[in-house]
N, C-alpha and C. Protein backbone atom coordinates (compact mmCIF):
# COMPACT_ATOMS: atom_id res chain seq x y z
N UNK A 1 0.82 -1.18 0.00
CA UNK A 1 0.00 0.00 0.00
C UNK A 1 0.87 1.26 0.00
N UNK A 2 1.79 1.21 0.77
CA UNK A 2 2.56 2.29 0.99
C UNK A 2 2.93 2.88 -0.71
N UNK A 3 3.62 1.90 -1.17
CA UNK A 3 4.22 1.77 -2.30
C UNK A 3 3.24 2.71 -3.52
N UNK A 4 2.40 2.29 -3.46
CA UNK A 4 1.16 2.50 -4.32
C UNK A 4 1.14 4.05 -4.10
N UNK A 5 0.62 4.76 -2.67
CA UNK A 5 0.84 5.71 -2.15
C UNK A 5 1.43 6.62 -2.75
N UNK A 6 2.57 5.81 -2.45
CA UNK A 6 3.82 7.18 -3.03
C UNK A 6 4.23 6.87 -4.49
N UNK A 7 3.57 6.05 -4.92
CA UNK A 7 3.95 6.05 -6.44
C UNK A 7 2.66 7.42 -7.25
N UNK A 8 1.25 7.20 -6.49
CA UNK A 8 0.74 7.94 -7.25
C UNK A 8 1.19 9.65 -6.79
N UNK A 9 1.21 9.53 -5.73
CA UNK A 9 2.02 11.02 -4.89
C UNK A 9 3.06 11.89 -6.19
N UNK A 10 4.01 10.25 -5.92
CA UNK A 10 5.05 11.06 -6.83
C UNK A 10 4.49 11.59 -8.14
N UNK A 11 3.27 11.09 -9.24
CA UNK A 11 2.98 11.29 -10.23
C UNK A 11 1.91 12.54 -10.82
N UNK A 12 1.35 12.01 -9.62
CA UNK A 12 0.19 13.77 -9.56
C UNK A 12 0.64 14.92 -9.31
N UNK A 13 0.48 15.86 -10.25
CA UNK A 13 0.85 17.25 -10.44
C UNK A 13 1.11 18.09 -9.23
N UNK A 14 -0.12 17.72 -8.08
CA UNK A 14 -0.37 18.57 -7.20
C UNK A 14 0.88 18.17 -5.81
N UNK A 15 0.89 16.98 -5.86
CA UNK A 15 1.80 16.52 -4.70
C UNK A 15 3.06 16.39 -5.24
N UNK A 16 3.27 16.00 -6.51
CA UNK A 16 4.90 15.69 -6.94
C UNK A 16 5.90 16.35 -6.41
N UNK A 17 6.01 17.85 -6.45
CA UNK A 17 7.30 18.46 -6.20
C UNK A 17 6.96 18.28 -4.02
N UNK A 18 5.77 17.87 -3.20
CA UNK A 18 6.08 18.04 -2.07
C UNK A 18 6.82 16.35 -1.70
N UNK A 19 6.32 15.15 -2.72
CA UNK A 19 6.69 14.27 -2.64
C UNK A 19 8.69 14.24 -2.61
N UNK A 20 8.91 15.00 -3.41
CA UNK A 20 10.36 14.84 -4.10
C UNK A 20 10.91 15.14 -2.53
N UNK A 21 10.22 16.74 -2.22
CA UNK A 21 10.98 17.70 -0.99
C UNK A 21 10.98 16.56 -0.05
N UNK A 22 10.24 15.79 0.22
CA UNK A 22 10.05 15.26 1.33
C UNK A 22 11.15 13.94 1.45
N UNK A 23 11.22 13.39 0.29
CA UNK A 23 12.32 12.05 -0.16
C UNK A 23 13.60 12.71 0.04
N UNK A 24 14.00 13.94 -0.69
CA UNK A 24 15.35 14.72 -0.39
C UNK A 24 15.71 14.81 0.91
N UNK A 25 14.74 15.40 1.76
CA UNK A 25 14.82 15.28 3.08
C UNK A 25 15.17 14.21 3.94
N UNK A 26 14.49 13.27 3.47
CA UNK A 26 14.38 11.94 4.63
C UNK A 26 15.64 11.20 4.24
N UNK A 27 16.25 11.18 2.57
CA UNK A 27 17.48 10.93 2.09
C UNK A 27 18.21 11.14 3.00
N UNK A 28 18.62 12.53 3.41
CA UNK A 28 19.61 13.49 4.00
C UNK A 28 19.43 12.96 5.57
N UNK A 29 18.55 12.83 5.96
CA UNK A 29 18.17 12.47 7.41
C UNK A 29 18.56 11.02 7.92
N UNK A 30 18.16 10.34 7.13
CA UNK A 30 18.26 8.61 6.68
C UNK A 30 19.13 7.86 5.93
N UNK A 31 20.14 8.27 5.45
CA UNK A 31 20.88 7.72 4.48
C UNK A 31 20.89 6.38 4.37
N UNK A 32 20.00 5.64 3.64
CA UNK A 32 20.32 4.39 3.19
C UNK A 32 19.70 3.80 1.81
N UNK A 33 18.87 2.23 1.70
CA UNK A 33 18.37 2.17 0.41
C UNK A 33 17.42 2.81 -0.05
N UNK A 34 16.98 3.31 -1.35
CA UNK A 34 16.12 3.86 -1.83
C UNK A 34 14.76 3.10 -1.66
N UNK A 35 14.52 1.97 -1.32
CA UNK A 35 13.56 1.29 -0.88
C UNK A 35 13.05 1.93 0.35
N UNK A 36 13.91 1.88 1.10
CA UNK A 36 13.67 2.26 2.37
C UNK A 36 12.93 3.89 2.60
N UNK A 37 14.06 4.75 2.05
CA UNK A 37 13.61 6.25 1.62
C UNK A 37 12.44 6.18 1.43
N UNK A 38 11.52 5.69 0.59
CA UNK A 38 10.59 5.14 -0.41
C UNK A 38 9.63 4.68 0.68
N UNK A 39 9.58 3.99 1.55
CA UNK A 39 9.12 3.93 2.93
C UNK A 39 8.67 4.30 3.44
N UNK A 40 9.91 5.43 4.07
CA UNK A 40 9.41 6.26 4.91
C UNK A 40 9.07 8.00 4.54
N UNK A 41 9.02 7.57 3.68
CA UNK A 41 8.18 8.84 2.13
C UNK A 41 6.99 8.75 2.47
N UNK A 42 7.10 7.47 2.11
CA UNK A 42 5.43 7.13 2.18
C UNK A 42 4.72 7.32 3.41
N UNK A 43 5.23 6.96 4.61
CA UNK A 43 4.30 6.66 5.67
C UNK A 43 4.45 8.21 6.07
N UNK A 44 5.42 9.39 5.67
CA UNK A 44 5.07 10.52 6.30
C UNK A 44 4.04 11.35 4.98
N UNK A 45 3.61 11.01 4.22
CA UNK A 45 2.96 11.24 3.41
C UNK A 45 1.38 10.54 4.08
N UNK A 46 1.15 9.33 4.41
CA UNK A 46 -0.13 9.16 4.90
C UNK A 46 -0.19 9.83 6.19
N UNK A 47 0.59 9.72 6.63
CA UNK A 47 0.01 11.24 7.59
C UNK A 47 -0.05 12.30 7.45
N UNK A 48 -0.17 13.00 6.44
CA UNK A 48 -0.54 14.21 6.08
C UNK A 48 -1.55 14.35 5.37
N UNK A 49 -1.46 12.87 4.32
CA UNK A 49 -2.92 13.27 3.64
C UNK A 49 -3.92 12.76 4.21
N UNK A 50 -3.69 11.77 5.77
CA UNK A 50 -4.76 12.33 6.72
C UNK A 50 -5.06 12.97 7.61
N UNK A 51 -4.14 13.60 8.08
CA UNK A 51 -3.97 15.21 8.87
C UNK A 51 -4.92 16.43 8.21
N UNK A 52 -4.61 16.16 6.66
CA UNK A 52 -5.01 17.42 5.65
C UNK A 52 -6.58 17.14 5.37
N UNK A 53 -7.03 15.46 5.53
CA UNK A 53 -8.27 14.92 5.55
C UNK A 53 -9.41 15.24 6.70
N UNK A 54 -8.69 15.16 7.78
CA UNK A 54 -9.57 16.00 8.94
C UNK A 54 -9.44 17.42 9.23
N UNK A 55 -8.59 18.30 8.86
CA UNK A 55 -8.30 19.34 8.93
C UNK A 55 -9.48 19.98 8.02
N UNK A 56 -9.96 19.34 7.16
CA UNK A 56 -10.71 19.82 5.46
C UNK A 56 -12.18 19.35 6.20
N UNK A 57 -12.08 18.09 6.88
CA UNK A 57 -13.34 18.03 7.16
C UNK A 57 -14.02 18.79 8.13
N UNK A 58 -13.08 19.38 9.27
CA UNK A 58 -13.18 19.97 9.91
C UNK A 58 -14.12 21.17 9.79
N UNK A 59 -13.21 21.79 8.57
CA UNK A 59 -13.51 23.22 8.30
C UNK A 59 -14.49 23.39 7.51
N UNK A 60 -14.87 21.94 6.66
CA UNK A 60 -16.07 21.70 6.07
C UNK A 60 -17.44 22.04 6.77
N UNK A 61 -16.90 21.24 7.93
CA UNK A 61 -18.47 20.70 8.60
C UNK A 61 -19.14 21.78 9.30
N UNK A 62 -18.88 22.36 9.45
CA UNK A 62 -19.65 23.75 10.33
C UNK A 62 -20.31 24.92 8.95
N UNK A 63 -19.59 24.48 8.07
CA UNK A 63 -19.82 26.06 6.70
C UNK A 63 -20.67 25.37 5.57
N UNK A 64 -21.19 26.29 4.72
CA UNK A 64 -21.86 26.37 3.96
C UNK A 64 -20.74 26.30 3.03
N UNK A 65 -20.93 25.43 1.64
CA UNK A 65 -19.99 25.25 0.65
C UNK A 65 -20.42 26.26 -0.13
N UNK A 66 -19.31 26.99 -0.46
CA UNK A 66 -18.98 28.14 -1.33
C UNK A 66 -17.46 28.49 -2.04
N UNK A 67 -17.29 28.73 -3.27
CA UNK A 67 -16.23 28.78 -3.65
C UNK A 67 -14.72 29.58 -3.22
N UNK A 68 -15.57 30.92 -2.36
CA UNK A 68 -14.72 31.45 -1.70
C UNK A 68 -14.22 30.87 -0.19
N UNK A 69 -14.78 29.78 0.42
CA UNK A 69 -14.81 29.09 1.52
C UNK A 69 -13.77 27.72 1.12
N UNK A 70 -14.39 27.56 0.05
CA UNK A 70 -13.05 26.19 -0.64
C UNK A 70 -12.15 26.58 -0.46
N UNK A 71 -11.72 27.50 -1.26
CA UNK A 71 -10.12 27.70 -1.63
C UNK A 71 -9.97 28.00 -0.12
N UNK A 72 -10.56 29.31 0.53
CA UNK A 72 -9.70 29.69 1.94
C UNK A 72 -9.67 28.26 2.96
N UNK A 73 -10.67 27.09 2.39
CA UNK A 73 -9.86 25.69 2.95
C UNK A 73 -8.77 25.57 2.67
N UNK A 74 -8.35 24.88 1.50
CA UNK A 74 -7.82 24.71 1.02
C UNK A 74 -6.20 25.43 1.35
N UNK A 75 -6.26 26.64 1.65
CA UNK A 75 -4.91 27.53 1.78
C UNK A 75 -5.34 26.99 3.34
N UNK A 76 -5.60 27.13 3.87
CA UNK A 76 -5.50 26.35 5.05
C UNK A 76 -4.51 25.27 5.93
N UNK A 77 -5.26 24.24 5.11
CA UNK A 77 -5.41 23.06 5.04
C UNK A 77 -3.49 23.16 4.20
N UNK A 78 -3.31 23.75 3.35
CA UNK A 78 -1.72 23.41 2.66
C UNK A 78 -0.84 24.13 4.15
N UNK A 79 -1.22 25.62 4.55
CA UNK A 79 -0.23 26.00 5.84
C UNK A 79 -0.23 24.60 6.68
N UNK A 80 -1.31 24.02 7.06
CA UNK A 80 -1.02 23.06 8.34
C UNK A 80 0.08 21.76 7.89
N UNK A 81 -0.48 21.61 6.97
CA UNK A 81 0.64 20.33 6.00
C UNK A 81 1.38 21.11 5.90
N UNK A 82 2.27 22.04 5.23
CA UNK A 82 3.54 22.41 5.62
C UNK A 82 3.79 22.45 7.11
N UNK A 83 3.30 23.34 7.43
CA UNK A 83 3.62 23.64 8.93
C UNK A 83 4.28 22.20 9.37
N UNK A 84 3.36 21.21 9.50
CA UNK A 84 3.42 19.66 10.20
C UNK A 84 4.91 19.54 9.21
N UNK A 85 4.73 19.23 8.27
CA UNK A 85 6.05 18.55 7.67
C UNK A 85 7.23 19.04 8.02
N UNK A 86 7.50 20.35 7.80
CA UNK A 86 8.69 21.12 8.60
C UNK A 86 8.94 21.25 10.09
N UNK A 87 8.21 20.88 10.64
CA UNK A 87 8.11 20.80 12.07
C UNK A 87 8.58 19.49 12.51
N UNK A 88 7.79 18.52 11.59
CA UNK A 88 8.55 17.02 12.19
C UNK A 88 9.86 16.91 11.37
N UNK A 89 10.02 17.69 10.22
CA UNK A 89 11.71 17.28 10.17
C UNK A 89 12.53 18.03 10.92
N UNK A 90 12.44 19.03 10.99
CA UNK A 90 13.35 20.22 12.41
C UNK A 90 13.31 19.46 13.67
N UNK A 91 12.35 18.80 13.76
CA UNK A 91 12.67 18.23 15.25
C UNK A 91 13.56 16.80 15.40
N UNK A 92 13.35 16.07 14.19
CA UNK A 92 14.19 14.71 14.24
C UNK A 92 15.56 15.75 13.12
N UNK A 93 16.27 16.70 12.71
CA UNK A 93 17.01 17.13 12.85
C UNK A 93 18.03 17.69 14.19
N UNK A 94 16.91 17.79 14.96
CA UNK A 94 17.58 18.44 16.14
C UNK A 94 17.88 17.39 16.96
N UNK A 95 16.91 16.45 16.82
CA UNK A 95 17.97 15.28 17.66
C UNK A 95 18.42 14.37 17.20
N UNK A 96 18.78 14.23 15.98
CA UNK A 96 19.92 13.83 15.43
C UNK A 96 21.07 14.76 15.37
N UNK A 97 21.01 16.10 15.59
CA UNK A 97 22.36 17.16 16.30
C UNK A 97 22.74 17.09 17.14
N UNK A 98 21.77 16.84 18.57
CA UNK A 98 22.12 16.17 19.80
C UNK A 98 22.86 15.43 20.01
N UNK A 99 22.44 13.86 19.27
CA UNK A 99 23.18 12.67 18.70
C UNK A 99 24.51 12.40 18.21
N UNK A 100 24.78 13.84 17.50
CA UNK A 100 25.99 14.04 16.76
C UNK A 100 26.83 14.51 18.36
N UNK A 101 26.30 15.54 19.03
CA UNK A 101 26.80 16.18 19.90
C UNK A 101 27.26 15.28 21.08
N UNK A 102 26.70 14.27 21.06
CA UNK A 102 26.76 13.38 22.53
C UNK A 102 28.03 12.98 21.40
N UNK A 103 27.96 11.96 20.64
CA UNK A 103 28.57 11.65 19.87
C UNK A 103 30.12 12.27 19.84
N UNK A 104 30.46 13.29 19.54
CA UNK A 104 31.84 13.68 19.53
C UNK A 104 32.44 14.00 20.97
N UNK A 105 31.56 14.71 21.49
CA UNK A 105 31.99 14.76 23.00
C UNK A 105 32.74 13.56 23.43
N UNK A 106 32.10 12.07 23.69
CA UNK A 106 32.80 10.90 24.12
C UNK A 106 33.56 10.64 23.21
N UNK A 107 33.85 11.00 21.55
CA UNK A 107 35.14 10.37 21.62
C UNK A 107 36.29 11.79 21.58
């Protein structure tokens, strides 16, 4: 499933270039097989496109559907998915700096 996921991710217009950002990232974070990358692409990708799924329903469910109400979902709904994505990589950056830091200290 995962696989599937991020295969269509990677191919659709709308997600492709956040798919790539996100693989570059986890590359850099993760260094190992591209399978793996591919992985864990994926599984931080289903959490966003169900983060972005209740976030939408959220803002759905109380309003009257209107085109000017979509989109200001919509811009929404993309701040919180960024927001989330940069937030969980800054933080497993920072403690993997830690890591580094304990790391040279002992030797």
């Amino acid at each position: 499933m995962r696989s599937i996921i991020y295969k269509y991710s990677s191919r659709f217009f709308l997600t492709s270039e956040l798919t790539k950002r996100l693989e570059h990232k986890i590359f850099l974070l993760y260094p190992s097989t591209k399978y793996s990358v591919m992985n864990r692409t994926a599984e931080c990708l289903i959490r966003l496109y169900l983060a972005a799924f209740l976030v939408l329903t959220g803002l759905l469910w109380f309003a009257e559907f209107s085109l000017y109400y979509a989109i200001l979902c919509m811009i929404i709904v993309y701040a919180v998915v960024n927001g989330k994505v940069y937030g969980d990589l800054e933080r497993l950056e920072i403690r993997l700096l830690s890591q580094l830091e304990t790391f040279i200290s002992d030797v």
